[in-house]
C-alpha atoms as a PDB file:
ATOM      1  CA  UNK A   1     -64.430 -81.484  22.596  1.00  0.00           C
ATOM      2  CA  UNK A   2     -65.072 -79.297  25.639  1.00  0.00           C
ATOM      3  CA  UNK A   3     -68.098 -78.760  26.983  1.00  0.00           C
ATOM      4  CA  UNK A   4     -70.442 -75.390  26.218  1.00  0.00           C
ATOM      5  CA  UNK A   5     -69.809 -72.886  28.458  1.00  0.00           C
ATOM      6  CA  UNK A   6     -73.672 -71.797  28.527  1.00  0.00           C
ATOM      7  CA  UNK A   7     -74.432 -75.453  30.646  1.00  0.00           C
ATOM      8  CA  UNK A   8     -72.411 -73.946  32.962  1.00  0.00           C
ATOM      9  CA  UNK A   9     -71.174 -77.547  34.295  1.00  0.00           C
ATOM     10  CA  UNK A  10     -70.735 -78.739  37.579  1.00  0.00           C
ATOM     11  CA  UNK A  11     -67.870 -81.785  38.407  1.00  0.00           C
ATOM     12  CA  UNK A  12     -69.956 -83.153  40.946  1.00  0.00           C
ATOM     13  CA  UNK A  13     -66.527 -85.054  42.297  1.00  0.00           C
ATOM     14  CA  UNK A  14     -62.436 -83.886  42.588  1.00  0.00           C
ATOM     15  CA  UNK A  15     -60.154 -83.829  44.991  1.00  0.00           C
ATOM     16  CA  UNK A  16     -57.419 -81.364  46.637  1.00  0.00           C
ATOM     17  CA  UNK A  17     -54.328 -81.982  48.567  1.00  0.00           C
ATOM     18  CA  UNK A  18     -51.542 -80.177  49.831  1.00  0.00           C
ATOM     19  CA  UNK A  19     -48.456 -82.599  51.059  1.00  0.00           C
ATOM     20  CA  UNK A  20     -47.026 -79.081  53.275  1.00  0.00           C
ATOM     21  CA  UNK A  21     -50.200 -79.296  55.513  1.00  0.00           C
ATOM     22  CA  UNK A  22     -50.367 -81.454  58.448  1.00  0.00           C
ATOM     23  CA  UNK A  23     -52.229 -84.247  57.217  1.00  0.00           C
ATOM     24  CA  UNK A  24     -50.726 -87.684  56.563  1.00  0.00           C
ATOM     25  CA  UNK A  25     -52.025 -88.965  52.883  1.00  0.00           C
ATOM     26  CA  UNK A  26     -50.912 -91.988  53.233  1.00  0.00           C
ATOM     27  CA  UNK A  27     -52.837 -94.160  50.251  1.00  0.00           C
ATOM     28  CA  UNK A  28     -50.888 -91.577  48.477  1.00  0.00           C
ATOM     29  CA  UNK A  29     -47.854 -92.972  48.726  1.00  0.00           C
ATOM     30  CA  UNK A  30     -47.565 -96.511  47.260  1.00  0.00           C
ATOM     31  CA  UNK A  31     -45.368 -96.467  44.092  1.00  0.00           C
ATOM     32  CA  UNK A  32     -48.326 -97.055  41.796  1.00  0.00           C
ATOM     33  CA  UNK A  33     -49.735 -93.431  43.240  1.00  0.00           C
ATOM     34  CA  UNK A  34     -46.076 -91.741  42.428  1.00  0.00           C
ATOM     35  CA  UNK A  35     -47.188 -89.634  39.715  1.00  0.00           C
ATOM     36  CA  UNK A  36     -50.230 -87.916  41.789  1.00  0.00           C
ATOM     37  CA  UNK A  37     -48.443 -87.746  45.196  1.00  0.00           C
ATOM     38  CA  UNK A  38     -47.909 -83.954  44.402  1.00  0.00           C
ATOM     39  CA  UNK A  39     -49.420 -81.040  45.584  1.00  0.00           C
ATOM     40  CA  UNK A  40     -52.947 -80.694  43.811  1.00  0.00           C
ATOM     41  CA  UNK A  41     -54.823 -77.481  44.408  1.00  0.00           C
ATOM     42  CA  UNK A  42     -57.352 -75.157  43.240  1.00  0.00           C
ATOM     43  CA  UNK A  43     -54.460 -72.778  40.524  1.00  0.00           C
ATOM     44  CA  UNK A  44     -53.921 -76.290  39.378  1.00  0.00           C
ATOM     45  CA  UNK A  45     -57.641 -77.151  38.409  1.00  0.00           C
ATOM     46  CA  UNK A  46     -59.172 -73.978  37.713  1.00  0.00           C
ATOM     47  CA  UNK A  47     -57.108 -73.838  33.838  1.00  0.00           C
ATOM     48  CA  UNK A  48     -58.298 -78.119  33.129  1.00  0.00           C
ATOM     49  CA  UNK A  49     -61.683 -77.113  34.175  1.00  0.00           C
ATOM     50  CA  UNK A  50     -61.858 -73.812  31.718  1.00  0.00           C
ATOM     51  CA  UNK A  51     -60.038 -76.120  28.785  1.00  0.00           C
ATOM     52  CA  UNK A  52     -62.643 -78.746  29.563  1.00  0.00           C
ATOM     53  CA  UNK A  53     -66.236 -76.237  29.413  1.00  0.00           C
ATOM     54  CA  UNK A  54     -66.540 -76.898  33.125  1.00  0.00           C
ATOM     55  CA  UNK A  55     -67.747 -73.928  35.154  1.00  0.00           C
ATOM     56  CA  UNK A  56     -68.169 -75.183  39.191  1.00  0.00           C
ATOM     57  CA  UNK A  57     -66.943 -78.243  40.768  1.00  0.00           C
ATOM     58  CA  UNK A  58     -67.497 -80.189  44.373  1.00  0.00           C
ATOM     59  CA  UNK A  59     -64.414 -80.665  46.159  1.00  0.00           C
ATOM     60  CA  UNK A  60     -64.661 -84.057  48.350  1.00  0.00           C
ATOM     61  CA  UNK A  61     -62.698 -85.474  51.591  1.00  0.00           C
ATOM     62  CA  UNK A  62     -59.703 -87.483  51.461  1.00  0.00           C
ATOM     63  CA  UNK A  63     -59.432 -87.734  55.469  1.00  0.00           C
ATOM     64  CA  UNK A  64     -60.987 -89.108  58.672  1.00  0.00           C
ATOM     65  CA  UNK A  65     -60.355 -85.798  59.855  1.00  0.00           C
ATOM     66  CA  UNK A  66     -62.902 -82.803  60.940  1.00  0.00           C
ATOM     67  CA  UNK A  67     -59.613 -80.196  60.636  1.00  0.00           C
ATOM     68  CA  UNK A  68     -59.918 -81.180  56.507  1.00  0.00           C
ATOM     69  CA  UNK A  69     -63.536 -79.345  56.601  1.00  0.00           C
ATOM     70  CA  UNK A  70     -61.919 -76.294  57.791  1.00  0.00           C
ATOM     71  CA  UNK A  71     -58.677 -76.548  55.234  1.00  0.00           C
ATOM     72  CA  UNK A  72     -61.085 -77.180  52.529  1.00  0.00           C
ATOM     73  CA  UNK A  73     -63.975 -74.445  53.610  1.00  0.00           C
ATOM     74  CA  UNK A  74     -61.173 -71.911  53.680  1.00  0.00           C
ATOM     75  CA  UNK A  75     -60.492 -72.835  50.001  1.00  0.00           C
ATOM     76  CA  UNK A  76     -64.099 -72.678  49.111  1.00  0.00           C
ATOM     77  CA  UNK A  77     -63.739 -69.688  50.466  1.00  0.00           C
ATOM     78  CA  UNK A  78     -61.303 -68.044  48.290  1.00  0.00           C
ATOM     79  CA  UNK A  79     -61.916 -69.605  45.030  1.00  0.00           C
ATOM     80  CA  UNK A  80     -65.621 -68.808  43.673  1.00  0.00           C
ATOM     81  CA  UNK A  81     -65.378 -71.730  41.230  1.00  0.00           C
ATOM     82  CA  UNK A  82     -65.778 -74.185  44.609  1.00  0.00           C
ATOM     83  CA  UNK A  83     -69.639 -74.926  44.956  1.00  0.00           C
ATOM     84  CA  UNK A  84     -69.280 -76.904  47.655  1.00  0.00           C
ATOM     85  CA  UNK A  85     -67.458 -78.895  50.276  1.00  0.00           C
ATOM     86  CA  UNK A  86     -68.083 -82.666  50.878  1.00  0.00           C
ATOM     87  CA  UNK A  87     -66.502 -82.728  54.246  1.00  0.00           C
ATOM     88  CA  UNK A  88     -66.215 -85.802  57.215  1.00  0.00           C
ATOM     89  CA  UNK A  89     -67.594 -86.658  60.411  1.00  0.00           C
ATOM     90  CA  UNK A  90     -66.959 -89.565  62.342  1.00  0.00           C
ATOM     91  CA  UNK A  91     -70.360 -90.684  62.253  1.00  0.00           C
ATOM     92  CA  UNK A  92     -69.743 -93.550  65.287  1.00  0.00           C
ATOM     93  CA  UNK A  93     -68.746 -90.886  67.757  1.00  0.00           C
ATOM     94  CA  UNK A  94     -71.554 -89.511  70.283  1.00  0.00           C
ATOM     95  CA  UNK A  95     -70.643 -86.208  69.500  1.00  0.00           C
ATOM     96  CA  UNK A  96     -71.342 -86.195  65.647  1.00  0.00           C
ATOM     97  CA  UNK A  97     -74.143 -83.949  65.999  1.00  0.00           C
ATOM     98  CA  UNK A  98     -71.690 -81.529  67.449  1.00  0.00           C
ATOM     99  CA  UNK A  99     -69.212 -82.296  64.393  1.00  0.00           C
ATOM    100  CA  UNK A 100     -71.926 -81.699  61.807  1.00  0.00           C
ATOM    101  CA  UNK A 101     -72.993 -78.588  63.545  1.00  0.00           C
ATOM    102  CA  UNK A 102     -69.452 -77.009  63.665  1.00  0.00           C
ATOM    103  CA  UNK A 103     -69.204 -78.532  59.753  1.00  0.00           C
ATOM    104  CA  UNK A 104     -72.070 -76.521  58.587  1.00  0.00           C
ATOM    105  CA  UNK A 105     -71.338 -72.896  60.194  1.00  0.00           C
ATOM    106  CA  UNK A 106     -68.185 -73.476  58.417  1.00  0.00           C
ATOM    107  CA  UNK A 107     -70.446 -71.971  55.043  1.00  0.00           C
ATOM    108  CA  UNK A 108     -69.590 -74.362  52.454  1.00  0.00           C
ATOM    109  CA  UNK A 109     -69.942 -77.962  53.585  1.00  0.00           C
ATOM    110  CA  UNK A 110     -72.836 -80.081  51.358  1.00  0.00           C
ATOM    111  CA  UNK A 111     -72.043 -83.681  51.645  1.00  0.00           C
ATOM    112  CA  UNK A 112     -70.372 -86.141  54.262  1.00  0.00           C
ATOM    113  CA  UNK A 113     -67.857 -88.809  52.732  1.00  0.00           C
ATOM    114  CA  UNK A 114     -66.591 -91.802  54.763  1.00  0.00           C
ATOM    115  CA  UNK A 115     -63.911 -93.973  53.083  1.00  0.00           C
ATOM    116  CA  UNK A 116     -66.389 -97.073  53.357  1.00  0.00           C
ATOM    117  CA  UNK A 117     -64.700 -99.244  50.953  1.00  0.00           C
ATOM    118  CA  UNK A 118     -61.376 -99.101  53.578  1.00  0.00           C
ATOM    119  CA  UNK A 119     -63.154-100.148  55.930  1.00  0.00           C
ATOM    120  CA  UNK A 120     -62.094-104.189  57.278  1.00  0.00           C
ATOM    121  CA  UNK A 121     -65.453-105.056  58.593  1.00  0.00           C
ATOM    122  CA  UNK A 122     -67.876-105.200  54.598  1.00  0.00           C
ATOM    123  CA  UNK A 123     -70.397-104.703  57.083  1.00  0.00           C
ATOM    124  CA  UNK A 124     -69.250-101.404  58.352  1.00  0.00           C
ATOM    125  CA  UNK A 125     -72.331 -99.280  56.517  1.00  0.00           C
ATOM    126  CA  UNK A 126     -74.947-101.335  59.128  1.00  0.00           C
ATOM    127  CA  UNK A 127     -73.358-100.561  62.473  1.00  0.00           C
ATOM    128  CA  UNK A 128     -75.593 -99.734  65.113  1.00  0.00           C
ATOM    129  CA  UNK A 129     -73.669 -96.588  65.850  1.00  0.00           C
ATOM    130  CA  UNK A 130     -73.100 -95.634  61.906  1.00  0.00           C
ATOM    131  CA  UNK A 131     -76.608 -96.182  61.527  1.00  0.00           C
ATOM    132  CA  UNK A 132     -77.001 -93.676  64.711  1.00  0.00           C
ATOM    133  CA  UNK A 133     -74.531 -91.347  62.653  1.00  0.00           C
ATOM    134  CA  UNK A 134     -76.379 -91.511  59.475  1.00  0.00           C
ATOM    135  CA  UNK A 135     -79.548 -90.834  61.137  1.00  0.00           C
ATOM    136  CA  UNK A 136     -78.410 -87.437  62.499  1.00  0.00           C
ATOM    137  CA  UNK A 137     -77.253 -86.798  58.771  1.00  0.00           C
ATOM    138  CA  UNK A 138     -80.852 -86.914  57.731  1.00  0.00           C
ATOM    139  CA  UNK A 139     -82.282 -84.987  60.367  1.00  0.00           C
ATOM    140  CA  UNK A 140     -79.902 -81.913  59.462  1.00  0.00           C
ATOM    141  CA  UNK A 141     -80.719 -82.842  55.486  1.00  0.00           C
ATOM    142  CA  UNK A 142     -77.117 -83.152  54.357  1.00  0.00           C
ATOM    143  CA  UNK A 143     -76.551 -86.041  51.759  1.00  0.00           C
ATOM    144  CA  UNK A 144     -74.150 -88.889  52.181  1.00  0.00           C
ATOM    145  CA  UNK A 145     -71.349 -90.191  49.880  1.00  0.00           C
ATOM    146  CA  UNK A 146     -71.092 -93.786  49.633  1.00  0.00           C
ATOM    147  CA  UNK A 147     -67.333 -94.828  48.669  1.00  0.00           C
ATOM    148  CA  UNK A 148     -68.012 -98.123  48.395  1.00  0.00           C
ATOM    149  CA  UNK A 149     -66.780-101.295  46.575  1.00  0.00           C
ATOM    150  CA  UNK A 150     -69.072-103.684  44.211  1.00  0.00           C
ATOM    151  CA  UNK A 151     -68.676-105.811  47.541  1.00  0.00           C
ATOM    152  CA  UNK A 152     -71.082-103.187  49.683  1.00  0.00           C
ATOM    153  CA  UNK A 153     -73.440-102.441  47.351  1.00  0.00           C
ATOM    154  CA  UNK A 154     -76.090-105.168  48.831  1.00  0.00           C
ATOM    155  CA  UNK A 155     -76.199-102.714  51.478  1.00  0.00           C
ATOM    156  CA  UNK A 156     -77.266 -99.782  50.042  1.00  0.00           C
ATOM    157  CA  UNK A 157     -81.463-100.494  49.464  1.00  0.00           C
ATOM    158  CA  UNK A 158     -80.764-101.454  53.549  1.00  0.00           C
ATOM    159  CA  UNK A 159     -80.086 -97.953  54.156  1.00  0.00           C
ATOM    160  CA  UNK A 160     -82.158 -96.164  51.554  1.00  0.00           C
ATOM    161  CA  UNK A 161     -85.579 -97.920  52.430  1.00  0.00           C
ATOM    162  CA  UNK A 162     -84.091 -97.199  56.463  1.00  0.00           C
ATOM    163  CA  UNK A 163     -83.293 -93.659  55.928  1.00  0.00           C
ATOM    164  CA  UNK A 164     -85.545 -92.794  52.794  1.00  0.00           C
ATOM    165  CA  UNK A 165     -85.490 -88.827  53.464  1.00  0.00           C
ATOM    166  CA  UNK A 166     -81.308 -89.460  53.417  1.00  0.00           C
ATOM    167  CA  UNK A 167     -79.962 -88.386  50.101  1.00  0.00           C
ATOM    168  CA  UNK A 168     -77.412 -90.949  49.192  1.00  0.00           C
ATOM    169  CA  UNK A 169     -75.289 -90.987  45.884  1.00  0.00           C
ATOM    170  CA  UNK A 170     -72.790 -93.971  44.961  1.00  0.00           C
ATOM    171  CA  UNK A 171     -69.491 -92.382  43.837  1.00  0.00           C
ATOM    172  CA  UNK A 172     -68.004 -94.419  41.126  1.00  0.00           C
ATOM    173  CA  UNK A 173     -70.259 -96.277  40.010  1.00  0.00           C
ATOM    174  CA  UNK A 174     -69.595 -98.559  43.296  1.00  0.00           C
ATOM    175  CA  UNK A 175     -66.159 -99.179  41.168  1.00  0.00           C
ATOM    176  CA  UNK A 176     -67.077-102.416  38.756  1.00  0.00           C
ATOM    177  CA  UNK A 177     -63.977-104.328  37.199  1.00  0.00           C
ATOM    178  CA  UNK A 178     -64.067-102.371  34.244  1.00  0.00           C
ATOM    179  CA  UNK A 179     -60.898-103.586  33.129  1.00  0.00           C
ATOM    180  CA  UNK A 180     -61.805-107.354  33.503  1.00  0.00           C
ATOM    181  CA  UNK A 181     -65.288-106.225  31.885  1.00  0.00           C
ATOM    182  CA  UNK A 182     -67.344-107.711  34.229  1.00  0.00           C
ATOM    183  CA  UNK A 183     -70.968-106.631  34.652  1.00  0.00           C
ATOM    184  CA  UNK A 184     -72.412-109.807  36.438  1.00  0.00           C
ATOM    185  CA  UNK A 185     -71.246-109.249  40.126  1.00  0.00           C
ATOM    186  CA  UNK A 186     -72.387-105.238  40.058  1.00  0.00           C
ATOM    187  CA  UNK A 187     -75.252-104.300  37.453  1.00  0.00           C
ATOM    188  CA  UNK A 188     -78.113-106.499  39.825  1.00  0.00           C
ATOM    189  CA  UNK A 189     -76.667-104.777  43.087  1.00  0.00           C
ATOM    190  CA  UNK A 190     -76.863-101.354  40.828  1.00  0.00           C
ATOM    191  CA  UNK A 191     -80.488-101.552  39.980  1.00  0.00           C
ATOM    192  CA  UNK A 192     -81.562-102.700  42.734  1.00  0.00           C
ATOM    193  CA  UNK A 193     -80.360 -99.500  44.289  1.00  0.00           C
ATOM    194  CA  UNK A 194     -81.762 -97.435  42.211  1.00  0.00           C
ATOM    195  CA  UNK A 195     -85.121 -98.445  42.562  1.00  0.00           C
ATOM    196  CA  UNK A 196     -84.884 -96.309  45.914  1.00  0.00           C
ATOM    197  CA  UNK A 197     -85.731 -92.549  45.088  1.00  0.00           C
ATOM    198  CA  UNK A 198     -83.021 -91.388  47.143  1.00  0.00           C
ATOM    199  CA  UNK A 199     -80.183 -92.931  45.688  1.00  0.00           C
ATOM    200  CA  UNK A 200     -77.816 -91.363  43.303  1.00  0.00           C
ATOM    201  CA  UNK A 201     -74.922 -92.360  41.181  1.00  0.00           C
ATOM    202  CA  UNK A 202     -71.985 -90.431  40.220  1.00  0.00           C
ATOM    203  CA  UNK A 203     -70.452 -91.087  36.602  1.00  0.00           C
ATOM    204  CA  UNK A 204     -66.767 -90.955  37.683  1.00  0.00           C
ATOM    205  CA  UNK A 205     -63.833 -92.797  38.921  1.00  0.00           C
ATOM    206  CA  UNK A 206     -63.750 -94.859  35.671  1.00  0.00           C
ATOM    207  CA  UNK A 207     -60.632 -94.588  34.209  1.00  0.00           C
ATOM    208  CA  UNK A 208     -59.206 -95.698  37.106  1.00  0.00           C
ATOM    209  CA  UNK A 209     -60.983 -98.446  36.887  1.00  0.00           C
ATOM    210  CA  UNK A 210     -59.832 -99.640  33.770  1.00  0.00           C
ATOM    211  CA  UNK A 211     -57.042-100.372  31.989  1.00  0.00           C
ATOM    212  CA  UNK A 212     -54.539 -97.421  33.009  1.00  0.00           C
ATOM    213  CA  UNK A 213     -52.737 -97.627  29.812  1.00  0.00           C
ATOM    214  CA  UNK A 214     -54.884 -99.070  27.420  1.00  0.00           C
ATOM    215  CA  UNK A 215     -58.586 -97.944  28.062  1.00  0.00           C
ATOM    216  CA  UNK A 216     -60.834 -96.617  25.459  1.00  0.00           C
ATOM    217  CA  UNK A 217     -64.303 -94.952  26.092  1.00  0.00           C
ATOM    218  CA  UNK A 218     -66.110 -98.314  24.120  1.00  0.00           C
ATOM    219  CA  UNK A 219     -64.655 -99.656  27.647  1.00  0.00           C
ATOM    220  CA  UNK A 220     -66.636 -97.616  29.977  1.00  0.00           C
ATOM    221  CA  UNK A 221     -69.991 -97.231  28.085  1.00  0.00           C
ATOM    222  CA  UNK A 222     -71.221-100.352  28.628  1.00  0.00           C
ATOM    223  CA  UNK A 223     -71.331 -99.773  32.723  1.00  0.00           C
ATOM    224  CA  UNK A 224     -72.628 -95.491  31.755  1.00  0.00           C
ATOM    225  CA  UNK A 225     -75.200 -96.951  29.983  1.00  0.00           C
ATOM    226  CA  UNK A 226     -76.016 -99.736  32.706  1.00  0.00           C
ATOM    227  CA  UNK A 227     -76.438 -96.573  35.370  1.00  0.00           C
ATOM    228  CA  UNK A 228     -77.929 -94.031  32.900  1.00  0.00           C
ATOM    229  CA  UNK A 229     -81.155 -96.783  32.642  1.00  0.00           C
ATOM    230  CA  UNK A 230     -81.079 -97.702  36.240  1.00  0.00           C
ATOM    231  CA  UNK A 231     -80.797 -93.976  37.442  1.00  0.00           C
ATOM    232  CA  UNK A 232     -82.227 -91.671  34.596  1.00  0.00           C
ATOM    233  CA  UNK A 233     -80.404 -88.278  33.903  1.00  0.00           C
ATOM    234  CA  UNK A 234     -82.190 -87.223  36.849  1.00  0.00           C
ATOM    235  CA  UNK A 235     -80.039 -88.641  38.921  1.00  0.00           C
ATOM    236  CA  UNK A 236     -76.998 -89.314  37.105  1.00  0.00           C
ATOM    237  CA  UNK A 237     -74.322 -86.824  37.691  1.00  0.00           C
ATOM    238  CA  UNK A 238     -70.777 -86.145  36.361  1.00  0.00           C
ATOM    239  CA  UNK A 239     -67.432 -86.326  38.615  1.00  0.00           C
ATOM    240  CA  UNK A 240     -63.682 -86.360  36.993  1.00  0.00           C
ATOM    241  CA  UNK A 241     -62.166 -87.483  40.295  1.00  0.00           C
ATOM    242  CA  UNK A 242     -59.318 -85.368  39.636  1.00  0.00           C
ATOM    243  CA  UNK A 243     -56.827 -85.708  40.262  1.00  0.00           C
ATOM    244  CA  UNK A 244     -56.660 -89.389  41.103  1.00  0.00           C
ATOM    245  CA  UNK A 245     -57.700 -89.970  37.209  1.00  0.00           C
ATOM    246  CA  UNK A 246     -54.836 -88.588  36.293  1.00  0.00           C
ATOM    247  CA  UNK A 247     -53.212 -91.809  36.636  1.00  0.00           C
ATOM    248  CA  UNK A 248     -54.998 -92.938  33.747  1.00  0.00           C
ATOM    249  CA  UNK A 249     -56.696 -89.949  31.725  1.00  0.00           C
ATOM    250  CA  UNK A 250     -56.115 -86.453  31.800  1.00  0.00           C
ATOM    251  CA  UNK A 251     -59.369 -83.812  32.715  1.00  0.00           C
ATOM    252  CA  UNK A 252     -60.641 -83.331  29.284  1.00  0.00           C
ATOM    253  CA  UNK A 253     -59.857 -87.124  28.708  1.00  0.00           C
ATOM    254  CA  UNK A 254     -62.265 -87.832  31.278  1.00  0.00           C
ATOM    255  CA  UNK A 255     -64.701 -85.216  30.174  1.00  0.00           C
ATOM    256  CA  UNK A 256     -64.731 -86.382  26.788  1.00  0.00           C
ATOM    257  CA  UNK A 257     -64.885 -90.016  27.553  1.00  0.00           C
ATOM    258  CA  UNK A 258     -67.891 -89.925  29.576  1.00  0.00           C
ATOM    259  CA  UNK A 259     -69.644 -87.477  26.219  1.00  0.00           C
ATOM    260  CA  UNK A 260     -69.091 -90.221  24.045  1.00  0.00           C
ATOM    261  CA  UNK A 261     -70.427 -92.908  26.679  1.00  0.00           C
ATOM    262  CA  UNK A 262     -73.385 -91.272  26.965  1.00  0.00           C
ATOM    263  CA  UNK A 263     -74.051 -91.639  23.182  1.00  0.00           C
ATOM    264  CA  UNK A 264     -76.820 -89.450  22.194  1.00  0.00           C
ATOM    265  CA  UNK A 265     -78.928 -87.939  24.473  1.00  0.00           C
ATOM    266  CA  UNK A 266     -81.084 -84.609  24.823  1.00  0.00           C
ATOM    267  CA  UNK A 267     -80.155 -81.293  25.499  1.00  0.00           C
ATOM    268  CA  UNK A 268     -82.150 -81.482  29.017  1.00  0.00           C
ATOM    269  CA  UNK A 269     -80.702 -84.929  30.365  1.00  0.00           C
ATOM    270  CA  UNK A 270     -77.259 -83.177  29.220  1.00  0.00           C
ATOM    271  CA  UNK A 271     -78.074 -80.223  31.512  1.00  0.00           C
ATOM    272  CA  UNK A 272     -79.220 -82.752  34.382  1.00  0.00           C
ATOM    273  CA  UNK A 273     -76.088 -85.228  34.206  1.00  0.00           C
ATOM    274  CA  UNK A 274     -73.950 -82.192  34.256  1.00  0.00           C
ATOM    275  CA  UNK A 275     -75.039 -79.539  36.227  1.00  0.00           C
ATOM    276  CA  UNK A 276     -79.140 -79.656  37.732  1.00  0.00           C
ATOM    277  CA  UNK A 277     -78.547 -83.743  39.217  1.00  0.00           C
ATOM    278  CA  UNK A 278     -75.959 -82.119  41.168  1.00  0.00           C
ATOM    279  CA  UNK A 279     -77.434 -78.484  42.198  1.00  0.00           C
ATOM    280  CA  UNK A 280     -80.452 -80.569  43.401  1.00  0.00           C
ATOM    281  CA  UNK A 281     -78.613 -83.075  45.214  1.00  0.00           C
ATOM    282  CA  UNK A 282     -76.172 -81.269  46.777  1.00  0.00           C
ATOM    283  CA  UNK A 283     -78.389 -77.887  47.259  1.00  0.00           C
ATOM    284  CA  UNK A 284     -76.871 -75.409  45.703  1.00  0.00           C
ATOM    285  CA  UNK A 285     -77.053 -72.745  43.512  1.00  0.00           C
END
């Protein structure tokens, strides 16, 4: 059942690629990752996103690479449906001030991503020179995407309470083991996040998370509901993480999976997971 078209919806979280450019996606080429190591671009979204009720959407980085700021700004550029760019710095150089500088005039950039949960060192998030990085992200305002595993997410009331005017969100729900239904090792580290004001969570990357083949939405409420209490509508926000779901759901799969999660809810805390959480976050429009 798509979504109204008068909520005018934001996906607060989706991806492009294009294998002909000069960047290397590697991840994307393990055998398990064969039927999404294609071309994915905005002609190919724009039609799931109409089918699905969704009106905007918040394309985010899938490189260590300031040249993916500019690929993706120029496609921002041409396709109005693009609200925003969450783009990359390398946030333990001495010159990211310089990077986010250049990153902003681009027009389009509203987020930094780093591909935390990559990362060899679990302590990566409380480097002295990430912390250095992160700082210069909240003196220019611009909110930071946490990528992280159920692993990092004792870190994240470390850097809320250190950078409380830094807007943070946790994509994915931190990723729990949805398909060995565990809740014990990741709803404590959860709430205890959100009981900083500046810390969102995005309601995507499920599917993935579960059962490829065999996952139902009764699989994924009980974690939506988990977040939903610990962050409120107000700062709950929907992502499909197309097109990486689509090795387990298609769009409107995802879309409807995450409606029935949600169970019943108001009109108002439907506007905020969908569209106002992420226009306030992300500041725009």
């Amino acid at each position: 059942m798509p979504l109204d078209p008068s909520l005018r919806a934001i996906d607060a979280h989706q991806h492009f690629w294009d294998l002909g450019t000069t960047f290397y996606y590697d991840w994307l080429r393990s055998d398990d990752k064969q039927p999404i190591c294609k071309n994915r671009l905005p002609a190919d979204l724009a039609p799931l996103m109409r089918e699905a009720g969704v009106a905007r959407c918040i394309t985010v980085q899938t490189q260590h690479n300031v040249a993916e700021n500019v690929w993706a700004d120029s496609l921002a550029h041409d396709n109005d449906f693009i609200a925003g760019v969450v783009g990359w710095v390398d946030l333990q150089s001495d010159d990211v001030e310089a990077q986010l500088i250049e990153a902003k005039q681009l027009g389009s950039l509203v987020g930094i991503r780093h591909v935390v949960q990559d990362e060899p060192d679990d302590q990566w998030l409380l480097r002295e020179n990430v912390l250095r990085g992160l700082a210069v992200l909240e003196r220019h305002a611009v909110p930071y995407d946490l990528l992280l595993y159920v692993k990092h997410l004792p870190l994240v009331p470390t850097l809320a309470a250190r950078f409380p005017s830094l807007k943070l969100v946790i994509n994915h729900l931190a990723k729990p083991e949805i398909k060995l239904g565990r809740l014990d090792n990741w709803e404590p580290h959860l709430r205890a996040a959100a009981r900083f004001p500046n810390v969102y969570c995005k309601l995507s990357g499920m599917v993935t998370e579960a059962d490829w083949t065999a996952w139902k939405p009764a699989d994924l409420r009980p974690y939506v509901q988990v977040a939903l209490d610990a962050f409120s509508p107000a700062r709950c926000m929907f992502g499909s993480d197309w097109p990486v779901c689509e090795l387990a759901a298609s769009y409107s799969q995802v879309v409807d999976s995450l409606i029935e999660s949600l169970g019943p809810i108001s009109p108002s805390e439907t506007e905020q997971i969908f569209r106002t959480t992420a226009e306030g976050f992300y500041g725009i429009a």
